[in-house]
Protein backbone atom coordinates (compact mmCIF):
# COMPACT_ATOMS: atom_id res chain seq x y z
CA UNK A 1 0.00 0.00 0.00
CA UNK A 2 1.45 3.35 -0.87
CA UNK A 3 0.33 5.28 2.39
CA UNK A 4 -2.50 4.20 4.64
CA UNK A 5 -3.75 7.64 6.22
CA UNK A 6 -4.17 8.19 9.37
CA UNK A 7 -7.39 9.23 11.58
CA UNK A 8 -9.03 8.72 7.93
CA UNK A 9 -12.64 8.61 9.15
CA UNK A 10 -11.86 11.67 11.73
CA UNK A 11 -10.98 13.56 9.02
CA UNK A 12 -13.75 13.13 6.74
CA UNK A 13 -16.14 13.67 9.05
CA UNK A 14 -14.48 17.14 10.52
CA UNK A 15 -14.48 18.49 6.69
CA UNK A 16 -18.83 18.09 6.67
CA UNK A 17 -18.85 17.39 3.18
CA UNK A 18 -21.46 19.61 1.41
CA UNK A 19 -21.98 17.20 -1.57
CA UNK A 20 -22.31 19.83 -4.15
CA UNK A 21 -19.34 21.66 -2.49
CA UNK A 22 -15.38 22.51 -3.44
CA UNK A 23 -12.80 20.65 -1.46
CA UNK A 24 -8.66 21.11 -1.50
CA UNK A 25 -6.89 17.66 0.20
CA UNK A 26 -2.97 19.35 0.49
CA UNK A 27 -0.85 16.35 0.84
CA UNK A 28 -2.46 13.71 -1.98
CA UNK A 29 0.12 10.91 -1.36
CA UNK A 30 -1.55 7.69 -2.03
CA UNK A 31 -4.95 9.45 -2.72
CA UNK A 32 -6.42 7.73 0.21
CA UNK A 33 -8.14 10.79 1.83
CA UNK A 34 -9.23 12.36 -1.56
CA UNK A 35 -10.93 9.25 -2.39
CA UNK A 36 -13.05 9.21 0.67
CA UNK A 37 -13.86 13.37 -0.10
CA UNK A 38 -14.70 12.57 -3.79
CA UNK A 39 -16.94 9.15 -2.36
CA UNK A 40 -18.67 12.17 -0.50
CA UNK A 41 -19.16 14.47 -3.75
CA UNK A 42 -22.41 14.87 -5.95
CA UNK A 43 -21.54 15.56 -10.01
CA UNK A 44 -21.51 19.27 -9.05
CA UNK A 45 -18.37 18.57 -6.19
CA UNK A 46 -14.74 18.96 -6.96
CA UNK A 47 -11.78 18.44 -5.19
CA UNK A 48 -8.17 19.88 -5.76
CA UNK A 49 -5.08 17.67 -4.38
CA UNK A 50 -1.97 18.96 -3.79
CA UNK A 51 1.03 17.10 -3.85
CA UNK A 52 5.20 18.40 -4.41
CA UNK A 53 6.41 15.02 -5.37
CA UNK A 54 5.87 12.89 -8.52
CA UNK A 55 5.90 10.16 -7.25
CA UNK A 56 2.30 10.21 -6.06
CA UNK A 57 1.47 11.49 -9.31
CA UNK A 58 0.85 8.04 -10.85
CA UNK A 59 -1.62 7.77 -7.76
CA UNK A 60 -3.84 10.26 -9.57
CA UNK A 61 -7.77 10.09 -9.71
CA UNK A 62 -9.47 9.18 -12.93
CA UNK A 63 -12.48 11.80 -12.17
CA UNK A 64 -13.49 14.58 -13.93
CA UNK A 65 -14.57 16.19 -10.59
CA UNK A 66 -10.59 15.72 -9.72
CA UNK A 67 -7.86 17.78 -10.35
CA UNK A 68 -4.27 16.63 -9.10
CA UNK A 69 -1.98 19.95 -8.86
CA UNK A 70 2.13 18.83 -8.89
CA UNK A 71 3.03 21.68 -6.38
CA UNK A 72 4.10 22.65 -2.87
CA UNK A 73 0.86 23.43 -0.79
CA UNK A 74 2.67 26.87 -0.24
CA UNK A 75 1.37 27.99 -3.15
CA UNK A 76 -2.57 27.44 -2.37
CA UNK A 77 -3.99 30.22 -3.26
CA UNK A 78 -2.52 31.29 -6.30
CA UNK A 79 -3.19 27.35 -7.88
CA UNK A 80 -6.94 27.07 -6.40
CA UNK A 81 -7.45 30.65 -8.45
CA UNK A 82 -5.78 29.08 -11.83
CA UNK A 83 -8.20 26.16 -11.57
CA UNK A 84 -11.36 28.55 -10.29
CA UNK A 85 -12.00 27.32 -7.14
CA UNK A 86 -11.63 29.98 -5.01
CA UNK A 87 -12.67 30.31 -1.66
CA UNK A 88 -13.22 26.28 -0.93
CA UNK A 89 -15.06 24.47 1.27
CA UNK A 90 -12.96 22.81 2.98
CA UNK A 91 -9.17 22.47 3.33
CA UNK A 92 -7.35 18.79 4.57
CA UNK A 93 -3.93 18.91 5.17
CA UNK A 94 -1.97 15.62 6.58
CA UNK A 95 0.86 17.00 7.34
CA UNK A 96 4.61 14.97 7.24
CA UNK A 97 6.39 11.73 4.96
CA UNK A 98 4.07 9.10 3.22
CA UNK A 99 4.73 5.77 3.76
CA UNK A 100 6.05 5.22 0.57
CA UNK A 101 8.46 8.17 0.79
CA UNK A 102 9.71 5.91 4.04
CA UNK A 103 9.73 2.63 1.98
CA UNK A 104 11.69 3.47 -0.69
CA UNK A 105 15.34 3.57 0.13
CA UNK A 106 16.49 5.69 -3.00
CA UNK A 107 14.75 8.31 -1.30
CA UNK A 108 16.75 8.29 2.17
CA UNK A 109 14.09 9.24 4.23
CA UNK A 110 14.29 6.02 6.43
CA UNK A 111 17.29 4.97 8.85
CA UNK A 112 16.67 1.10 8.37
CA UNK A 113 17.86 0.94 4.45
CA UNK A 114 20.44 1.75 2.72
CA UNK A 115 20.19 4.57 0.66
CA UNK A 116 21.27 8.01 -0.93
CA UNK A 117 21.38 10.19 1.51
CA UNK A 118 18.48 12.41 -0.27
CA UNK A 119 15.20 13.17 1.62
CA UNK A 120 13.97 15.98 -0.94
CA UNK A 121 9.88 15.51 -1.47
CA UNK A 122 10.41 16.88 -4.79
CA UNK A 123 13.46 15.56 -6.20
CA UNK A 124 13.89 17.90 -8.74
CA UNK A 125 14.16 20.88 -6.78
CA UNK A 126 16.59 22.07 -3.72
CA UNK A 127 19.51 20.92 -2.02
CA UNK A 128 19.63 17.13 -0.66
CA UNK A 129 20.35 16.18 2.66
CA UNK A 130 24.09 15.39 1.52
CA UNK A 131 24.20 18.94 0.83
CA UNK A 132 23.19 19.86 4.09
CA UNK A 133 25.44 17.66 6.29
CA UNK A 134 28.54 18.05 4.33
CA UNK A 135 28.11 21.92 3.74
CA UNK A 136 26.38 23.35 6.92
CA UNK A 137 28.87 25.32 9.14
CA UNK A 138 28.60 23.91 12.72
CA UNK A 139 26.87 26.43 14.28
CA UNK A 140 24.01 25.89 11.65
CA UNK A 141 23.87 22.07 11.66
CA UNK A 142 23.31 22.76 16.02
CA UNK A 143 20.37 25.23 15.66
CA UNK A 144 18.45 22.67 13.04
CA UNK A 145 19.59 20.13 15.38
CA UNK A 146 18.16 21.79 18.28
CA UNK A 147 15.23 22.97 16.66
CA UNK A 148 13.64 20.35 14.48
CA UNK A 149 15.10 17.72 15.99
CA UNK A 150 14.87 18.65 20.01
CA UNK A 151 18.13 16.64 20.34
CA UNK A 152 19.23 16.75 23.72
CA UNK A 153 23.63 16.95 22.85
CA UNK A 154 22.41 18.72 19.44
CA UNK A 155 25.86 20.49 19.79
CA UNK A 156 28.51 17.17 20.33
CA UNK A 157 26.10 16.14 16.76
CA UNK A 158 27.05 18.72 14.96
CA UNK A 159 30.69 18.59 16.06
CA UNK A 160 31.14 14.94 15.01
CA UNK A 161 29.42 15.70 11.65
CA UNK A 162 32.05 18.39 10.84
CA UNK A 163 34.61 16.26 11.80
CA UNK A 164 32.98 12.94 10.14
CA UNK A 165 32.58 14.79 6.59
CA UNK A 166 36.51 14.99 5.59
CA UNK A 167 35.18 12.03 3.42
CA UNK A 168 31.62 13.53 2.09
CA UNK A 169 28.97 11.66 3.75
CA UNK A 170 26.74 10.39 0.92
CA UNK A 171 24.81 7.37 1.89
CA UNK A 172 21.86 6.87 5.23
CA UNK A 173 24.89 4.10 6.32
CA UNK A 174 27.33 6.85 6.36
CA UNK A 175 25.40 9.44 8.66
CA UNK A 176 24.64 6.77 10.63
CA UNK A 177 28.29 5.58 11.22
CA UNK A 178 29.27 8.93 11.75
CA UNK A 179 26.77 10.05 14.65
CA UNK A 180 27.39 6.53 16.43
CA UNK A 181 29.02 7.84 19.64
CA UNK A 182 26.19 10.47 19.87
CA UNK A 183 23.64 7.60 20.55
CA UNK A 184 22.48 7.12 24.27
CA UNK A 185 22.55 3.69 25.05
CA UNK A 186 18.88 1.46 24.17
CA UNK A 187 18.00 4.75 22.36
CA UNK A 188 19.91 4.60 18.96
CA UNK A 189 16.65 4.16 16.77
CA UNK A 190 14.80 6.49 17.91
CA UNK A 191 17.40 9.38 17.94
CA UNK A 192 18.47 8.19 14.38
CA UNK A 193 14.65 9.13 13.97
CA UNK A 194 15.14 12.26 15.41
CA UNK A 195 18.31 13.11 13.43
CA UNK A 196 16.70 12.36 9.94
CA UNK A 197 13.51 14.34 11.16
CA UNK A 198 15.13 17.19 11.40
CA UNK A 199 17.20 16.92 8.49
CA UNK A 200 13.91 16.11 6.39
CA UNK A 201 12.69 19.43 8.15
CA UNK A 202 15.02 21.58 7.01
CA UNK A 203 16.10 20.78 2.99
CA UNK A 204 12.35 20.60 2.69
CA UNK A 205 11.44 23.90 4.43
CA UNK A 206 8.58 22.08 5.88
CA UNK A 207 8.08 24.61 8.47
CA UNK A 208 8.04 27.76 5.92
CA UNK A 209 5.71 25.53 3.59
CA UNK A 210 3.44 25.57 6.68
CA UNK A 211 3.37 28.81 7.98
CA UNK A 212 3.30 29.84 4.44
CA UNK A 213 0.30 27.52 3.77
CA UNK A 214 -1.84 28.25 7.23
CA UNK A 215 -1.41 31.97 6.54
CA UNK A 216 -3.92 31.93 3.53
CA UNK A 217 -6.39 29.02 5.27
CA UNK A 218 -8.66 32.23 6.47
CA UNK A 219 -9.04 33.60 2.64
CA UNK A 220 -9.01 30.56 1.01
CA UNK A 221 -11.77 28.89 2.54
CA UNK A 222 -15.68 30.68 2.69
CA UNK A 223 -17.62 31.70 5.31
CA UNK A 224 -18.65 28.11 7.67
CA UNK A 225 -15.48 26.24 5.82
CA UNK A 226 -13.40 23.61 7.54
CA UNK A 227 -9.72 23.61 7.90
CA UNK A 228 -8.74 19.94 8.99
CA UNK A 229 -5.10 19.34 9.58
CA UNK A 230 -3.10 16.48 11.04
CA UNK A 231 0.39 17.15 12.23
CA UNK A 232 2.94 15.22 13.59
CA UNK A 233 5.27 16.80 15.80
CA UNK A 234 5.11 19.38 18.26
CA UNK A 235 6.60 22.20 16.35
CA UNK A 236 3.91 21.59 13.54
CA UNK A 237 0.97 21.38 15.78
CA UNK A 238 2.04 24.26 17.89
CA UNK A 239 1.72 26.40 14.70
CA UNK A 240 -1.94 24.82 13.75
CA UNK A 241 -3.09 25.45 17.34
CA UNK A 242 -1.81 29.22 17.34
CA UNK A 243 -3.23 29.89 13.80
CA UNK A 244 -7.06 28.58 14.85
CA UNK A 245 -6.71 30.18 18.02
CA UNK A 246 -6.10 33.97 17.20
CA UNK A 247 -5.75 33.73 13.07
CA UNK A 248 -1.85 34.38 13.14
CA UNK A 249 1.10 32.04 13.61
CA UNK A 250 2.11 33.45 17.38
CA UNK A 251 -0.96 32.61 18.91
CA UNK A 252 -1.61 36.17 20.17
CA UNK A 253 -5.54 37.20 20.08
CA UNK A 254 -6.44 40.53 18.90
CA UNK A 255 -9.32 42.02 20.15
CA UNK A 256 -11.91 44.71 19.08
CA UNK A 257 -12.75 47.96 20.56
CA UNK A 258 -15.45 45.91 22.93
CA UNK A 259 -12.70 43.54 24.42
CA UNK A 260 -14.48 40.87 21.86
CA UNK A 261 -11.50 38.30 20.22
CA UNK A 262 -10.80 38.52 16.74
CA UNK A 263 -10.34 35.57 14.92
CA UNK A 264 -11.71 34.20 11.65
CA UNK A 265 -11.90 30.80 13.20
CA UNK A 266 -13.63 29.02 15.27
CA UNK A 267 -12.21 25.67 16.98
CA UNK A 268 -14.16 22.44 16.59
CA UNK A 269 -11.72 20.44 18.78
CA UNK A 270 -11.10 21.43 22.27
CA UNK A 271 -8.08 19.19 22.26
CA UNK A 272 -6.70 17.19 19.71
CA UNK A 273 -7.71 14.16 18.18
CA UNK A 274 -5.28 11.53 18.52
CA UNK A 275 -5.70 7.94 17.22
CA UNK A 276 -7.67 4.86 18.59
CA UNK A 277 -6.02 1.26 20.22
CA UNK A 278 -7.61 -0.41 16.87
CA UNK A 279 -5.87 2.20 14.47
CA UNK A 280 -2.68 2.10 16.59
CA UNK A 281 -2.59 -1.81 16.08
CA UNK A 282 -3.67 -1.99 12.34
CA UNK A 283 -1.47 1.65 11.36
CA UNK A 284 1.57 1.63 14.11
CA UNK A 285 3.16 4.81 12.22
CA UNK A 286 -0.06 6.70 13.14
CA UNK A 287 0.82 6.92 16.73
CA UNK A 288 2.22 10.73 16.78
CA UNK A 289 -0.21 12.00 14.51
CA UNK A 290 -2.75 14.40 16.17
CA UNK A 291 -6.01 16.31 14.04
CA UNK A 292 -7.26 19.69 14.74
CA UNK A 293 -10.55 21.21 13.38
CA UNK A 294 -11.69 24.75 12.73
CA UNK A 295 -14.74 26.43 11.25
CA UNK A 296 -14.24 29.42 9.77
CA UNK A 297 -16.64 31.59 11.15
């Protein structure tokens, strides 16, 4: 299976599917959400999918209600007014790597195969993540270390990197070798995990896709529109919960005259919606993932 999505059900229901209405899914993948949405469409309905990397282009949807657009989500706006279907109805964003990105070891994503070391979602744009570890200065490699990674000795990291890469560093194996003495003891998979993570993070500009992306959520959906997104680490859901909150990235309300909060949004979920034992068992790699809903009001 090319990616089975998580909280799938969750998230069709948050969108309330007007039948007749216009839907954007930002992160297409394996197609597995926009199939659902489209399942939920009358003959009037469209959906837009977005999706960076070709890969999941052979995934596409042989529906003339369907239109698959090969682009960074960054770009909403501007691609949902080239296809005339602006403001939407609702707006689905799962947010992080496809299974199939994982999978495939050409791609380097994944610490358990041998591979290039790549990790670009579209691989024919931007620098890889060979680029990054064998051309950062120190001091940069610690703050995306720090940052997107939350790696506790972020700074010894980045100092055995620098000293690792006399011999470029080209391969998943090779990374790996080289960061071997960071590795607590019992630990070593899951702070490979976090080293790739942030890696992944940062040749991708996930988080400026993001930000980029949430800022035009308000305009590009209508009045009573849904913005359903599923994030996976903190970073990313700290930005979701800001931007349905108060409308802007930092979280801080602005209020009217009358003391009354602006915000374009209104939250549907209190708290997040995290997945159930039964998905947990069946879909293992949705264990981080938590959904948040908004209305826009």
């Amino acid at each position: 299976m090319y990616h089975q999505p998580a909280l799938l059900h969750e998230c069709i229901e948050g969108l309330s599917i007007n039948p007749s209405g216009v839907y954007a899914d930002l992160t297409f993948g394996g197609g597995g959400h926009s199939r659902e949405i489209l399942a939920k469409l009358n003959a009037d309905g469209r959906l837009l999918a977005f999706d960076q990397d070709e890969d999941a282009i052979s995934n596409a949807i042989e529906d003339n209600r369907f239109t698959l657009v090969n682009e960074n989500f960054r770009y909403l706006k501007n691609f949902l007014r080239l296809h005339k279907a602006f403001p939407v109805d609702g707006i689905l964003a799962d947010l992080g790597i496809s299974s199939h990105q994982i999978d495939t070891p050409e791609r380097g994503f994944a610490t358990r195969f041998e591979g290039p070391l790549d990790m670009r979602m579209a691989r024919n744009q931007g620098i890889t993540a060979s680029d990054m570890v064998n051309t950062y200065p120190e001091e940069k490699l610690l703050s995306v270390f720090k940052l997107y990674g939350e790696i506790s000795n972020a700074r010894q990291l980045a100092a055995k990197i620098v000293e690792a890469r006399i011999k470029p560093i080209t391969t998943t194996g090779e990374l790996k070798e080289a960061i071997k003495s960071c590795m607590p003891a019992n630990y070593e998979n899951k702070y490979q995990a976090q080293v790739f993570q942030a890696i992944r993070i940062e040749i991708n500009d996930e988080m400026g896709a993001l930000q980029a992306m949430l800022k035009q959520c308000a305009d590009a959906l209508k009045p009573g529109g849904r913005l359903v997104v599923i994030s996976y680490h903190s970073l990313e859901d700290r930005l979701v919960k800001n931007y349905i909150k108060a409308g802007n990235l930092e979280g801080e309300l602005q209020k009217d005259f009358y003391g009354n909060i602006l915000t374009p949004f209104k939250s549907i979920t209190r708290k997040p919606i995290t997945p159930s034992e039964e998905e947990l068992a069946s879909n293992p790699r949705s264990r981080s993932a938590k959904l948040r809903i908004a209305q826009k009001i």
